[in-house]
C-alpha atoms as a PDB file:
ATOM      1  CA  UNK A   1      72.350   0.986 -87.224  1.00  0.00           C
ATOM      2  CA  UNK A   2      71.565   4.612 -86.636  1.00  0.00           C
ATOM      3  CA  UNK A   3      75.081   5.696 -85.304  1.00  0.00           C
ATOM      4  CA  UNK A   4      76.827   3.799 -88.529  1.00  0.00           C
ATOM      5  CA  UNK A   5      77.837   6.060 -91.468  1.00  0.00           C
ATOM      6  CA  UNK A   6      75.508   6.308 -93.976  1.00  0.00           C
ATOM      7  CA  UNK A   7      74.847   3.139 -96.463  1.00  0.00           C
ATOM      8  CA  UNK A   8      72.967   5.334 -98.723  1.00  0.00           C
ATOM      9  CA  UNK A   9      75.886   7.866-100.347  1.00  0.00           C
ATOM     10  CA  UNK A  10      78.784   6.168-101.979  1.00  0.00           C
ATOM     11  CA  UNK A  11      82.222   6.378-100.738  1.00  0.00           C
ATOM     12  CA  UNK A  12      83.161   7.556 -97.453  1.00  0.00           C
ATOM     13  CA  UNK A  13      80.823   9.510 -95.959  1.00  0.00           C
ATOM     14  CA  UNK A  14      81.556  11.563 -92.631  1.00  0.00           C
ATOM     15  CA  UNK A  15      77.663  11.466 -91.350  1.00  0.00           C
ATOM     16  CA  UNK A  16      75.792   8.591 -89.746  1.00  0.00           C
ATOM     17  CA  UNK A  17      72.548   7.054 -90.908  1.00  0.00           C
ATOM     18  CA  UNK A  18      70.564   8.965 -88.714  1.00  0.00           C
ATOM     19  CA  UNK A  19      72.261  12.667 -89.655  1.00  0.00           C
ATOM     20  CA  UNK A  20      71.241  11.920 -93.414  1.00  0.00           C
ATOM     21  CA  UNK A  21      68.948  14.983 -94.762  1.00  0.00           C
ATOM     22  CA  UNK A  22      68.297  13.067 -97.888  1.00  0.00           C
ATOM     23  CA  UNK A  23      66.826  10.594 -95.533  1.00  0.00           C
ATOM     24  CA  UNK A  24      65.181  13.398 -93.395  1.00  0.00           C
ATOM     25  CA  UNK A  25      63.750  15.256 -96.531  1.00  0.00           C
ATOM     26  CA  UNK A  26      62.001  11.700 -97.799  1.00  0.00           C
ATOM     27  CA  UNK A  27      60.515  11.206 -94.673  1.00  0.00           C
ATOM     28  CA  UNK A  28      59.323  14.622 -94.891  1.00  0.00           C
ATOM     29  CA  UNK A  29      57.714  14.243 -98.384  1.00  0.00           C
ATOM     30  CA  UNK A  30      55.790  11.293 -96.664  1.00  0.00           C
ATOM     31  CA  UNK A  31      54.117  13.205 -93.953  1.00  0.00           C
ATOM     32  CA  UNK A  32      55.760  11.602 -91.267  1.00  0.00           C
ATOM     33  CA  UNK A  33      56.844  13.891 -87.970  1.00  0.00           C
ATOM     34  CA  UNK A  34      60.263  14.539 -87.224  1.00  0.00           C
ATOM     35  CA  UNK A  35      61.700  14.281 -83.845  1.00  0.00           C
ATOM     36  CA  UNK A  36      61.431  17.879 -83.552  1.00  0.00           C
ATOM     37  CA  UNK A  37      57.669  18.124 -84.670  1.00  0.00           C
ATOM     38  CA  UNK A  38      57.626  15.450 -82.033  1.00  0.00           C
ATOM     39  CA  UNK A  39      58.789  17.699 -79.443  1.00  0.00           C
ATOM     40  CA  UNK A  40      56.735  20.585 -80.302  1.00  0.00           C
ATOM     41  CA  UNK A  41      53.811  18.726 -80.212  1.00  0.00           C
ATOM     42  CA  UNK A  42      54.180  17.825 -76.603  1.00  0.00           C
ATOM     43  CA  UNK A  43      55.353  20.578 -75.371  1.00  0.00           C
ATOM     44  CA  UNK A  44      52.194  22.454 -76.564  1.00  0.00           C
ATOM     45  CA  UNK A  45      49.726  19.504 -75.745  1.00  0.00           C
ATOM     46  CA  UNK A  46      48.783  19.523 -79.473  1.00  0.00           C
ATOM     47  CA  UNK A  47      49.017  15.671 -79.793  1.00  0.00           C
ATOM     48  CA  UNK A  48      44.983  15.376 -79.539  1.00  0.00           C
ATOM     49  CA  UNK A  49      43.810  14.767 -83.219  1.00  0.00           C
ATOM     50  CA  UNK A  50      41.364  17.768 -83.860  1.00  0.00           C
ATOM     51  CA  UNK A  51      38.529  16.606 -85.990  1.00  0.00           C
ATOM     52  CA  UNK A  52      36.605  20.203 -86.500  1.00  0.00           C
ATOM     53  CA  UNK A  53      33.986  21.802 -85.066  1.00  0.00           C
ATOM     54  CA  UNK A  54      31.220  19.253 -84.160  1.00  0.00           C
ATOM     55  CA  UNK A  55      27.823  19.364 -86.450  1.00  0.00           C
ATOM     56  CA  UNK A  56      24.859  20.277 -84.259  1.00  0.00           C
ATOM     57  CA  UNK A  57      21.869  18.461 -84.292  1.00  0.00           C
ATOM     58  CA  UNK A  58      20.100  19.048 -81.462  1.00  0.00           C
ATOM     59  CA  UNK A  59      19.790  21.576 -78.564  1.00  0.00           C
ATOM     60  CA  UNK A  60      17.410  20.612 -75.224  1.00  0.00           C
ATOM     61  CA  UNK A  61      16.578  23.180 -72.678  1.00  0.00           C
ATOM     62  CA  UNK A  62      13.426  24.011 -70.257  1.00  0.00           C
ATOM     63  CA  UNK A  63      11.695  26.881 -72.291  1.00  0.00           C
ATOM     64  CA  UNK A  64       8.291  27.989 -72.283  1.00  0.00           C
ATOM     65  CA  UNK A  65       6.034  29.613 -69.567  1.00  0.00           C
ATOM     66  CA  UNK A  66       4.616  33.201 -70.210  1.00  0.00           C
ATOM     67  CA  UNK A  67       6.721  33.959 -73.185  1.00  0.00           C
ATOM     68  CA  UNK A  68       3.972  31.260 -74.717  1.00  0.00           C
ATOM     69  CA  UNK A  69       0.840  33.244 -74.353  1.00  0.00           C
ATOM     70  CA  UNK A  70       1.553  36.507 -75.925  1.00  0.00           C
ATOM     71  CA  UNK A  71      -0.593  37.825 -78.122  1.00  0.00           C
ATOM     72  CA  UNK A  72       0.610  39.240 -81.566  1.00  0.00           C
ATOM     73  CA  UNK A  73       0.999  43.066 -80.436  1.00  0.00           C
ATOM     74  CA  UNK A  74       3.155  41.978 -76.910  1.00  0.00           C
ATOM     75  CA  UNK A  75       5.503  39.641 -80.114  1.00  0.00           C
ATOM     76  CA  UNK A  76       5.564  42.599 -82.411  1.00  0.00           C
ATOM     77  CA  UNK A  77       7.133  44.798 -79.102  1.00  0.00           C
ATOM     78  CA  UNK A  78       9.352  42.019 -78.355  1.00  0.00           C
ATOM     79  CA  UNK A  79      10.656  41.552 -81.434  1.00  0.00           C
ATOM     80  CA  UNK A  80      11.556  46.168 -81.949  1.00  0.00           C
ATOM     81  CA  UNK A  81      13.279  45.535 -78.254  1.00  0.00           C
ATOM     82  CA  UNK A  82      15.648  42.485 -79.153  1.00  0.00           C
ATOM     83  CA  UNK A  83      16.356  43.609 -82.727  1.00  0.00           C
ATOM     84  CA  UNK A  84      16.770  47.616 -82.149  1.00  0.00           C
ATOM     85  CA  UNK A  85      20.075  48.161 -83.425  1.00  0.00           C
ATOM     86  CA  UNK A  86      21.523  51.480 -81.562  1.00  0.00           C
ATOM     87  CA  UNK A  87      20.062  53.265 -78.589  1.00  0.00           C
ATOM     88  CA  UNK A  88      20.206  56.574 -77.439  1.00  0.00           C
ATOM     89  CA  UNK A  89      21.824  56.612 -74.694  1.00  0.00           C
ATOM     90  CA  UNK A  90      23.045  53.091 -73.112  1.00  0.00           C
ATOM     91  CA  UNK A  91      21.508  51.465 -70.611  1.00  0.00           C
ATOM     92  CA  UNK A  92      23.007  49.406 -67.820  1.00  0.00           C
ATOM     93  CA  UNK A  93      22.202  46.984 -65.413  1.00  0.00           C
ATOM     94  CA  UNK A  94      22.532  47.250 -61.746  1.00  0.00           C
ATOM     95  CA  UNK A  95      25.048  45.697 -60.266  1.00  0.00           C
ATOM     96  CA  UNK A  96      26.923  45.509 -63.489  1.00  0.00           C
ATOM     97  CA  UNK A  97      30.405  47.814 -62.477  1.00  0.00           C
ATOM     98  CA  UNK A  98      31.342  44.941 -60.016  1.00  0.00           C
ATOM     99  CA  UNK A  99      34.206  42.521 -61.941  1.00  0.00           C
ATOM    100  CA  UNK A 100      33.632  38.927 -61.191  1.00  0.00           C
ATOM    101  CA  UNK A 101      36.595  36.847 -61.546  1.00  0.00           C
ATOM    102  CA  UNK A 102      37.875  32.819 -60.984  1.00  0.00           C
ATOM    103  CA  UNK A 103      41.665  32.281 -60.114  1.00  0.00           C
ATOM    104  CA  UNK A 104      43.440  30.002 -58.393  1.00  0.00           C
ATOM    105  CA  UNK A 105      42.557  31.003 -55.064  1.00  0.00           C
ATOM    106  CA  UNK A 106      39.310  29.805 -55.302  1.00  0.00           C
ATOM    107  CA  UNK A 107      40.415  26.345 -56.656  1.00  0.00           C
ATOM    108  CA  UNK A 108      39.650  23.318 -54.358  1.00  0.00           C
ATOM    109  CA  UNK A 109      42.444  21.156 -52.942  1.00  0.00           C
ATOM    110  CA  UNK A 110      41.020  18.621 -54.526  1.00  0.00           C
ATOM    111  CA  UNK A 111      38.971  18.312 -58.033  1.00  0.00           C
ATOM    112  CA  UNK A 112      37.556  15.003 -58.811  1.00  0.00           C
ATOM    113  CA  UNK A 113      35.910  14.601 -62.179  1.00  0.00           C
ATOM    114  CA  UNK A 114      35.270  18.085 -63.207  1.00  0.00           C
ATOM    115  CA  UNK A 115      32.330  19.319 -64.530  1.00  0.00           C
ATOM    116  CA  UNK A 116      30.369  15.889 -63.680  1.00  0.00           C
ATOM    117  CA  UNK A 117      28.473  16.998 -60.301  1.00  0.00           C
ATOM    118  CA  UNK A 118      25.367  19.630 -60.233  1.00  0.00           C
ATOM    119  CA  UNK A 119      26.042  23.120 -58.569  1.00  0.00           C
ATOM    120  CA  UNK A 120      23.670  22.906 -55.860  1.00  0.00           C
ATOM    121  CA  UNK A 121      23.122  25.825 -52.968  1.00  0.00           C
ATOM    122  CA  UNK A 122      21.540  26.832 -50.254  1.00  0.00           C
ATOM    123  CA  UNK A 123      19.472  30.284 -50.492  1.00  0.00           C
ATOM    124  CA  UNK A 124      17.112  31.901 -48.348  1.00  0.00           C
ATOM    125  CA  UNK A 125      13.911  31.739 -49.715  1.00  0.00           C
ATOM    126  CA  UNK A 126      10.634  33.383 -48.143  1.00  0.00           C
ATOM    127  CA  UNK A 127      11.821  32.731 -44.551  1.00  0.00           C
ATOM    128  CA  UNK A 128      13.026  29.521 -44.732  1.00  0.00           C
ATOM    129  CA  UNK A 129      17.262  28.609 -45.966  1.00  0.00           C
ATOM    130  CA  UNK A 130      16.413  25.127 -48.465  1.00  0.00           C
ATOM    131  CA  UNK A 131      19.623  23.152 -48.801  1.00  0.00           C
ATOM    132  CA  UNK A 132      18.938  21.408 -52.039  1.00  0.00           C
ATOM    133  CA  UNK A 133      18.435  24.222 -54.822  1.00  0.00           C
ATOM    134  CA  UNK A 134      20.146  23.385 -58.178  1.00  0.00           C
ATOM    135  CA  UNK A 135      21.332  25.938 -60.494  1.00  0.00           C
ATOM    136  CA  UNK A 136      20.340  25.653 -63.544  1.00  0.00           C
ATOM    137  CA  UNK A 137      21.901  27.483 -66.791  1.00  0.00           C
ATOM    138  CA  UNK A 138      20.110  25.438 -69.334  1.00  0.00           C
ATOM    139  CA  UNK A 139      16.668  26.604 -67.602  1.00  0.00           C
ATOM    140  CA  UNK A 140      14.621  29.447 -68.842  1.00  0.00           C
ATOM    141  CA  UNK A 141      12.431  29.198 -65.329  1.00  0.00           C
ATOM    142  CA  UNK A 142      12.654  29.358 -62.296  1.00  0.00           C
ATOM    143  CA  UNK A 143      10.646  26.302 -60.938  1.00  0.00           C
ATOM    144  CA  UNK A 144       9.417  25.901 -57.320  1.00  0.00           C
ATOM    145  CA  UNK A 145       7.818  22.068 -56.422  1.00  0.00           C
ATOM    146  CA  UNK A 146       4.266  22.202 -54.590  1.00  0.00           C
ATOM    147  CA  UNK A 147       5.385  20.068 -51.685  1.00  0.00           C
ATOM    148  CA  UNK A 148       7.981  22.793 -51.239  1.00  0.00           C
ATOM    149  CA  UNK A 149       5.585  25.327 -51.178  1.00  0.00           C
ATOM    150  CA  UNK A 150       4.092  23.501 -48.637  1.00  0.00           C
ATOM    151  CA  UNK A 151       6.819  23.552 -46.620  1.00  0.00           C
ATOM    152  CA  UNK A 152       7.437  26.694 -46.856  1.00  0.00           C
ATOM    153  CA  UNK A 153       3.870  27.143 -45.211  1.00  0.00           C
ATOM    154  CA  UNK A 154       2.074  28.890 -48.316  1.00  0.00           C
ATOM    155  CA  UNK A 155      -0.851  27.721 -49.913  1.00  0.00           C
ATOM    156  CA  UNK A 156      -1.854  26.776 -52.999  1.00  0.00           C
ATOM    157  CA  UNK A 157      -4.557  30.035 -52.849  1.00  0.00           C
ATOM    158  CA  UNK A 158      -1.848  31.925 -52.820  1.00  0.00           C
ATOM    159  CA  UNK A 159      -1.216  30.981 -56.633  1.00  0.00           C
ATOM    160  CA  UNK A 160      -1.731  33.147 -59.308  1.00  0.00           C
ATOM    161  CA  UNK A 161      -3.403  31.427 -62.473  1.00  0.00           C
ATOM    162  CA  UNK A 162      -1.327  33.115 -64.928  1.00  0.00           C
ATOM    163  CA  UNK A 163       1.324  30.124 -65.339  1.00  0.00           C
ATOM    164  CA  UNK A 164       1.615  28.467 -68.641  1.00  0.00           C
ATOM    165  CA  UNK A 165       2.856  25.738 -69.862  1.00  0.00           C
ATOM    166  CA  UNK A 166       6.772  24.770 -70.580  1.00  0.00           C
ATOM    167  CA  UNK A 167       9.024  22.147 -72.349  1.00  0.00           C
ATOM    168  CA  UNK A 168      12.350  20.516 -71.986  1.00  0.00           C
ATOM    169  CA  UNK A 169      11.801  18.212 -69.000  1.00  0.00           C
ATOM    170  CA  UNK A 170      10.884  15.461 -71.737  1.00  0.00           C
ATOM    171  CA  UNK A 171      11.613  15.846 -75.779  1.00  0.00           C
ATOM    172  CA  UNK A 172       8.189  16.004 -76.948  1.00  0.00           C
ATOM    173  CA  UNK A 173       5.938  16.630 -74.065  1.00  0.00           C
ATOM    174  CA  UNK A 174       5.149  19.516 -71.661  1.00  0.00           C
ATOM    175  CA  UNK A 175       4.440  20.390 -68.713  1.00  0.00           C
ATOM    176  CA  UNK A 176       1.611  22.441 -66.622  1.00  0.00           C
ATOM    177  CA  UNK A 177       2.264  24.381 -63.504  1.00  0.00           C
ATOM    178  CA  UNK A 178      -0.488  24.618 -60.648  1.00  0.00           C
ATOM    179  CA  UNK A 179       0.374  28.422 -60.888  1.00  0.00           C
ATOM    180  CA  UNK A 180       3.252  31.199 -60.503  1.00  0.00           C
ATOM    181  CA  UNK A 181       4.376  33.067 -57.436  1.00  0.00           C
ATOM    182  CA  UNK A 182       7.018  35.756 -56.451  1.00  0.00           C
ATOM    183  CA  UNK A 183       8.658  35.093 -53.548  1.00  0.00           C
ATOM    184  CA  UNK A 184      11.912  36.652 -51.954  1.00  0.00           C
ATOM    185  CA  UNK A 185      15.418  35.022 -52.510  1.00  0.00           C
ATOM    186  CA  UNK A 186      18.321  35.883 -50.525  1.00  0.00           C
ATOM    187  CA  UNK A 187      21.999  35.004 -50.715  1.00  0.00           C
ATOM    188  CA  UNK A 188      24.998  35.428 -48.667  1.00  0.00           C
ATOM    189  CA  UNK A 189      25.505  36.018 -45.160  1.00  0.00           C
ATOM    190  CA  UNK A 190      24.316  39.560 -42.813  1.00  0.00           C
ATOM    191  CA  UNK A 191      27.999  41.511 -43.386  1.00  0.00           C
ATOM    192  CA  UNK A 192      27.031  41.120 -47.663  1.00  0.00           C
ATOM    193  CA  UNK A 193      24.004  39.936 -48.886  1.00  0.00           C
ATOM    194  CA  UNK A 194      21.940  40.207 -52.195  1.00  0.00           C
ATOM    195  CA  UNK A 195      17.752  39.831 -51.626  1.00  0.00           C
ATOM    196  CA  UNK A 196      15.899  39.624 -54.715  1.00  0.00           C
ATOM    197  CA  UNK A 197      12.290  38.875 -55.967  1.00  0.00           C
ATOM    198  CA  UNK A 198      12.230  36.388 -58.277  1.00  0.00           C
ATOM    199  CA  UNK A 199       8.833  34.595 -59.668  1.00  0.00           C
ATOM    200  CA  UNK A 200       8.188  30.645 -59.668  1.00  0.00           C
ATOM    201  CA  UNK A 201       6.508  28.554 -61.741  1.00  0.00           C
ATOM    202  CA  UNK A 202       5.091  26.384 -59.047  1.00  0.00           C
ATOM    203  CA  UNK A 203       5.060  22.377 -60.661  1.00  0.00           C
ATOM    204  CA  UNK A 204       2.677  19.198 -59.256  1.00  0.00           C
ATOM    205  CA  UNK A 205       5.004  16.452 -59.820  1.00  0.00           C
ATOM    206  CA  UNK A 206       7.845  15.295 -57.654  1.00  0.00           C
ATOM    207  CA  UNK A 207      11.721  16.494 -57.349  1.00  0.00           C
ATOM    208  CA  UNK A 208      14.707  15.290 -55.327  1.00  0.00           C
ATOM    209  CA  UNK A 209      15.571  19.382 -55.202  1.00  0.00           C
ATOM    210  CA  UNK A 210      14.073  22.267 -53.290  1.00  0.00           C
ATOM    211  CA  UNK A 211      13.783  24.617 -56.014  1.00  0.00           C
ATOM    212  CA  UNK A 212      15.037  24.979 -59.603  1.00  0.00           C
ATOM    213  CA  UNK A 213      16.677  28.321 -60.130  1.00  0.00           C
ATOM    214  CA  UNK A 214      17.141  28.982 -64.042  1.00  0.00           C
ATOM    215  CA  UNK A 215      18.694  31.546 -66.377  1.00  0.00           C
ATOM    216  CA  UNK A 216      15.931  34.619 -64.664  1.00  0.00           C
ATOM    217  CA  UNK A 217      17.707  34.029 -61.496  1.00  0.00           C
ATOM    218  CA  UNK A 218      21.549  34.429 -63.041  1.00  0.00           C
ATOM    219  CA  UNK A 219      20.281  37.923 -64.695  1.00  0.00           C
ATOM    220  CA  UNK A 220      18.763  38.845 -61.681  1.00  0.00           C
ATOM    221  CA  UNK A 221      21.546  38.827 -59.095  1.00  0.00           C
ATOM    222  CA  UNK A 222      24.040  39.345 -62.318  1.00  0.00           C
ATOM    223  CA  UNK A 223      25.396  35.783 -60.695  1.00  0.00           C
ATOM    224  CA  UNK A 224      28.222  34.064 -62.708  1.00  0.00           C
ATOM    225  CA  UNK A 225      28.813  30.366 -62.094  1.00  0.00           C
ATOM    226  CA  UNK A 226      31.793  28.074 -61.914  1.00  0.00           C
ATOM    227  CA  UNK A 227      30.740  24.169 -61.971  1.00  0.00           C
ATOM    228  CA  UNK A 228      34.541  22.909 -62.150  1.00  0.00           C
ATOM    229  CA  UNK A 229      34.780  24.590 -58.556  1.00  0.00           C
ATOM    230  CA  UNK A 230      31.469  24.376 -57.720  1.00  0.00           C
ATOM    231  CA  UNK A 231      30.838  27.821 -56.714  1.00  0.00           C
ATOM    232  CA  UNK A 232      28.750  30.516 -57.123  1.00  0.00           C
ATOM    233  CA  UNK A 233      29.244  34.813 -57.334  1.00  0.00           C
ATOM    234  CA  UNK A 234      27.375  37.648 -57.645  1.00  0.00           C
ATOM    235  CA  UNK A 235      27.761  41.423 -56.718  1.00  0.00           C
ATOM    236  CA  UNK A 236      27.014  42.574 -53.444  1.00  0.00           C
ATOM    237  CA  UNK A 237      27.215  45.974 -51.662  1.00  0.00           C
ATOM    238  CA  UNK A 238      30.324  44.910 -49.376  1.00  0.00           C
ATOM    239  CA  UNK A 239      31.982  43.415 -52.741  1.00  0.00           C
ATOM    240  CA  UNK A 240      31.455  39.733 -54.146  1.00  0.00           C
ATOM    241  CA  UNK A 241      29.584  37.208 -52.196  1.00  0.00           C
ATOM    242  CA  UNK A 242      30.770  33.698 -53.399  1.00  0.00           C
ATOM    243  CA  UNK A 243      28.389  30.884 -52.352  1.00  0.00           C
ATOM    244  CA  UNK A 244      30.627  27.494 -52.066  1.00  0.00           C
ATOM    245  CA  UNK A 245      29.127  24.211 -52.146  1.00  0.00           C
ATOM    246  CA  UNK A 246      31.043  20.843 -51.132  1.00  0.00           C
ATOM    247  CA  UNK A 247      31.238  17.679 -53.757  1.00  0.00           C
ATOM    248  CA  UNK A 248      30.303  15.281 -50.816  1.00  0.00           C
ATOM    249  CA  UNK A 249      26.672  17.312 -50.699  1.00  0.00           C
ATOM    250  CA  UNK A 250      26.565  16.875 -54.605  1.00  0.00           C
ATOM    251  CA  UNK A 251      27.557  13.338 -55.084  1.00  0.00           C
ATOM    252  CA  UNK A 252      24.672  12.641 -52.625  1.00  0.00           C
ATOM    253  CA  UNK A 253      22.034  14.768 -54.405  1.00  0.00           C
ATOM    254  CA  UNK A 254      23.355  13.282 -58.075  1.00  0.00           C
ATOM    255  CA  UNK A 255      22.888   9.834 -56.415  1.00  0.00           C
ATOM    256  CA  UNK A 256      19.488  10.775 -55.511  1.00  0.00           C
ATOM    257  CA  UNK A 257      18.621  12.095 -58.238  1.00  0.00           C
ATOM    258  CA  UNK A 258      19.695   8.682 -60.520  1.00  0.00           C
ATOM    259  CA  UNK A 259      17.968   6.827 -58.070  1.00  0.00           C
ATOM    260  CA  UNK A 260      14.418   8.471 -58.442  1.00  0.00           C
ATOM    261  CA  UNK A 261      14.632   8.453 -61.793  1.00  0.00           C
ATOM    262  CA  UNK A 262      15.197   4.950 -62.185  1.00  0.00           C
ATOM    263  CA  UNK A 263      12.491   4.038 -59.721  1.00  0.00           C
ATOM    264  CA  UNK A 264      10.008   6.258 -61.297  1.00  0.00           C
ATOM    265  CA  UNK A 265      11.074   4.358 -65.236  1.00  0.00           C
ATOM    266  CA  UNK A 266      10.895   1.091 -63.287  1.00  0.00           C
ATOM    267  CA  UNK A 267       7.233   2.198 -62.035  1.00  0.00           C
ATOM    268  CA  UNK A 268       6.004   3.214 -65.213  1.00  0.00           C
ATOM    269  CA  UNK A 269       6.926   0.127 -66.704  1.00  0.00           C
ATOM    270  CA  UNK A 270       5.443  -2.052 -63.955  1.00  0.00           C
ATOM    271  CA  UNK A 271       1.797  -0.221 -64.696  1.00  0.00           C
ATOM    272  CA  UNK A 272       2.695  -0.824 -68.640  1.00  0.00           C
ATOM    273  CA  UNK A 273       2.368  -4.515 -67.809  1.00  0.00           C
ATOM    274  CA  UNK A 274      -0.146  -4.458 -65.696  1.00  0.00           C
ATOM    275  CA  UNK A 275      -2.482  -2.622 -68.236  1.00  0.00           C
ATOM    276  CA  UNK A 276      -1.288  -5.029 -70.788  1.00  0.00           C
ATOM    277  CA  UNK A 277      -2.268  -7.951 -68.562  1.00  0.00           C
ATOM    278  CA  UNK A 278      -5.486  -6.012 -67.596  1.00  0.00           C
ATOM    279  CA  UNK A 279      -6.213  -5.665 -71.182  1.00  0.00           C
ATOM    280  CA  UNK A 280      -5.969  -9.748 -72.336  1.00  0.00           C
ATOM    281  CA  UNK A 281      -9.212 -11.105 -73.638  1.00  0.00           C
ATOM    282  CA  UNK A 282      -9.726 -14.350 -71.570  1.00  0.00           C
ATOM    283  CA  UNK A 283     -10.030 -17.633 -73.461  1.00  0.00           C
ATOM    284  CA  UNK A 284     -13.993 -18.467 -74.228  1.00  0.00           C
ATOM    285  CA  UNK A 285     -13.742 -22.175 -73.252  1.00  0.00           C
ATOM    286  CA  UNK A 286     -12.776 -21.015 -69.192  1.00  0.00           C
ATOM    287  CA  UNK A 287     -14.893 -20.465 -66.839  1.00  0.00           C
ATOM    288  CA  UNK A 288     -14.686 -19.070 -63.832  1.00  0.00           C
ATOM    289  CA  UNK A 289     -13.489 -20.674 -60.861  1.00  0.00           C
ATOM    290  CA  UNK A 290     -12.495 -23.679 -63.177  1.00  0.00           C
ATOM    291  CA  UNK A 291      -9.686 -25.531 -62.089  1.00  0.00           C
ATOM    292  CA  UNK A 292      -7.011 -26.885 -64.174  1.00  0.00           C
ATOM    293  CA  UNK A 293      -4.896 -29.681 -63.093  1.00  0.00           C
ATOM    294  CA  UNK A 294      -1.384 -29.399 -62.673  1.00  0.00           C
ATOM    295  CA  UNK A 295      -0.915 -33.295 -64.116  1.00  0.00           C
ATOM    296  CA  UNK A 296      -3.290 -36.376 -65.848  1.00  0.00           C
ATOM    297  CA  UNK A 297      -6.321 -37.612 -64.231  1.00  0.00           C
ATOM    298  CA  UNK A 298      -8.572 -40.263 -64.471  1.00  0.00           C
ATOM    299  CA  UNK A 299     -12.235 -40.549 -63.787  1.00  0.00           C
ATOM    300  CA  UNK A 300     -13.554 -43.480 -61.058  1.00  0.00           C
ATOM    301  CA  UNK A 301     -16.468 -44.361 -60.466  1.00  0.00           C
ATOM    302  CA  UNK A 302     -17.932 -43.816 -56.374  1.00  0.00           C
ATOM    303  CA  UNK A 303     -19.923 -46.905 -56.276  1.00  0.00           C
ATOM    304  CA  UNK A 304     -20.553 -48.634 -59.588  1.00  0.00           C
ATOM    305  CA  UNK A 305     -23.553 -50.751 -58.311  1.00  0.00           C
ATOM    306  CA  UNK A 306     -25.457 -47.150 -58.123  1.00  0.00           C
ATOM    307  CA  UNK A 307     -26.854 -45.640 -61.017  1.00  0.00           C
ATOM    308  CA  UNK A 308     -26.495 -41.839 -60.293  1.00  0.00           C
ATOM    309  CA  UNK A 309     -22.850 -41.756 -62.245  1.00  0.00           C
ATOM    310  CA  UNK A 310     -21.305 -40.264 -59.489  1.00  0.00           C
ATOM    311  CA  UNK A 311     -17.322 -40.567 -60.069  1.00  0.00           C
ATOM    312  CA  UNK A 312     -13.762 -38.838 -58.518  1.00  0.00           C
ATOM    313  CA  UNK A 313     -11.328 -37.001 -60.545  1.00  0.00           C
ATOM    314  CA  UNK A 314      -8.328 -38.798 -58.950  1.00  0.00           C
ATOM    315  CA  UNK A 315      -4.520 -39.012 -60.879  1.00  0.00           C
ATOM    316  CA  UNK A 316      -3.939 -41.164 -63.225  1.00  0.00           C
ATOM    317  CA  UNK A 317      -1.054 -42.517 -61.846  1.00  0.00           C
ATOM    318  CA  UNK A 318      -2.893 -43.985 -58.570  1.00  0.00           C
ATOM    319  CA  UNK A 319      -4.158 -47.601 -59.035  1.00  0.00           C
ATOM    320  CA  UNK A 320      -7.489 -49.335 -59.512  1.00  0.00           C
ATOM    321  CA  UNK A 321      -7.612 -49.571 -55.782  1.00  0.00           C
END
């Protein structure tokens, strides 16, 4: 019908149906895309509908630790530092001339699901290289777990008590550390490497990772992740060290960390019941060691020539013999 000449213009007409521009212009009135719109729109991958930037609600991160316990005078200090608005002369970080860039040669052969798997690596810390070490952006500490202390054969005495308490692992509660400690951190291998102190806050409860390294440790070694590639840079004095990590390794410690979760849910709920169950009041008509029988019974007497009343609790489905 499209290739036929034009039923809408009276007498012979020399264009088809589908080269009408009265036709074209009514559709355009309505909204609708052309063709050509059509065409632009795919080639420019605009075909997404684009509702806005989202409203924010809510925003969760692990905050907390000494920034909590300053007095009035350290805030007051804190406050001229962060909102000073010109300096004298500037001042800049180490490490900071060194340009730190992502391209294509540090794409993987192979992406799958970007974005979904943790960064994890595997630093040198005191003496010891731990394999499981997450890198965390959304962390304002840098949080060490006691049985990893342990393993790295320090003791608790070796704690100082100035550790205070910090949010985000649960909306609404917080946690306290046994204690803080500074401990060396080194990444990269003996031809470029990049050794740093950074401090711990040094937690009681359980992890499927080594360590926790937050935002302190990105500022430190001026470290700029990439968690679509899964890798790690920072400055070093022979040029950029970049710290790769595989998506096998991560799928397992994701896994792991799912798992423990749900067992630990699946515990707490177990000791839920058995607190409720604990916490019954028993019916006043039991006693103990009573025992109820699963179906009727019938009392018969032992001997009914004797007077002592002696009878059997027997079912009441069993005959008179």
């Amino acid at each position: 019908m499209l290739k036929r000449p034009c039923p809408y213009h009276q007498g012979p007409v020399k264009h088809t149906l589908e080269e009408c521009t009265m036709l074209r212009r009514y559709y355009a009135k309505l909204g609708l895309p052309n063709d050509d719109a059509k065409k632009r729109g795919q080639d420019d991958g605009d075909n997404d509908k684009d509702d806005g930037f989202p409203e924010v609600h809510n925003a969760f991160m692990i905050f907390g630790g000494p920034s909590t316990c300053l007095t009035a005078r350290q805030r007051k200090r804190e406050r001229r530092e962060v909102f000073s608005v010109k300096v004298a002369t500037p001042q800049y970080l180490d490490w900071s001339r060194e340009a730190i860039t992502f391209d294509r040669d540090d794409h993987p052969d192979h992406v799958p699901n970007p974005g979904q798997y943790p960064l994890v690596v595997d630093p040198i810390i005191g003496n010891t290289r731990l394999t499981k070490v997450l890198m965390d952006g959304g962390s304002g500490l840098n949080i060490l777990y006691a049985n990893t202390l342990e393993l790295l054969g320090l003791d608790r005495s070796q704690l100082r008590g100035d550790a205070a308490p910090f949010h985000g692992i649960m909306p609404g509660m917080r946690a306290r550390p046994l204690g803080r400690i500074d401990l060396p951190v080194c990444f990269g291998t003996p031809s470029n490497y990049r050794k740093e102190t950074l401090t711990f806050e040094v937690v009681g409860f359980k992890g499927t990772y080594h360590a926790i390294l937050g935002r302190p440790c990105y500022a430190k070694f001026m470290a700029v992740p990439n968690y679509t590639y899964l890798k790690l840079k920072m400055p070093g004095p022979n040029g950029v060290i970049t710290i790769d990590s595989t998506y096998e390794h991560a799928y397992d410690c994701d896994v792991e960390c799912i798992e423990y979760a749900e067992a630990i849910v699946e515990s707490e709920a177990l000791i839920a019941n058995l607190d409720q169950l604990g916490s019954e009041v028993p019916d006043s008509k039991r006693r103990a060691g009573t025992f109820e029988p699963a179906e009727a019974v019938k009392l018969v007497p032992v001997d009914p020539t004797c007077s002592n009343n002696r009878v059997l609790r027997v079912s009441a489905t069993l005959g008179s013999k």
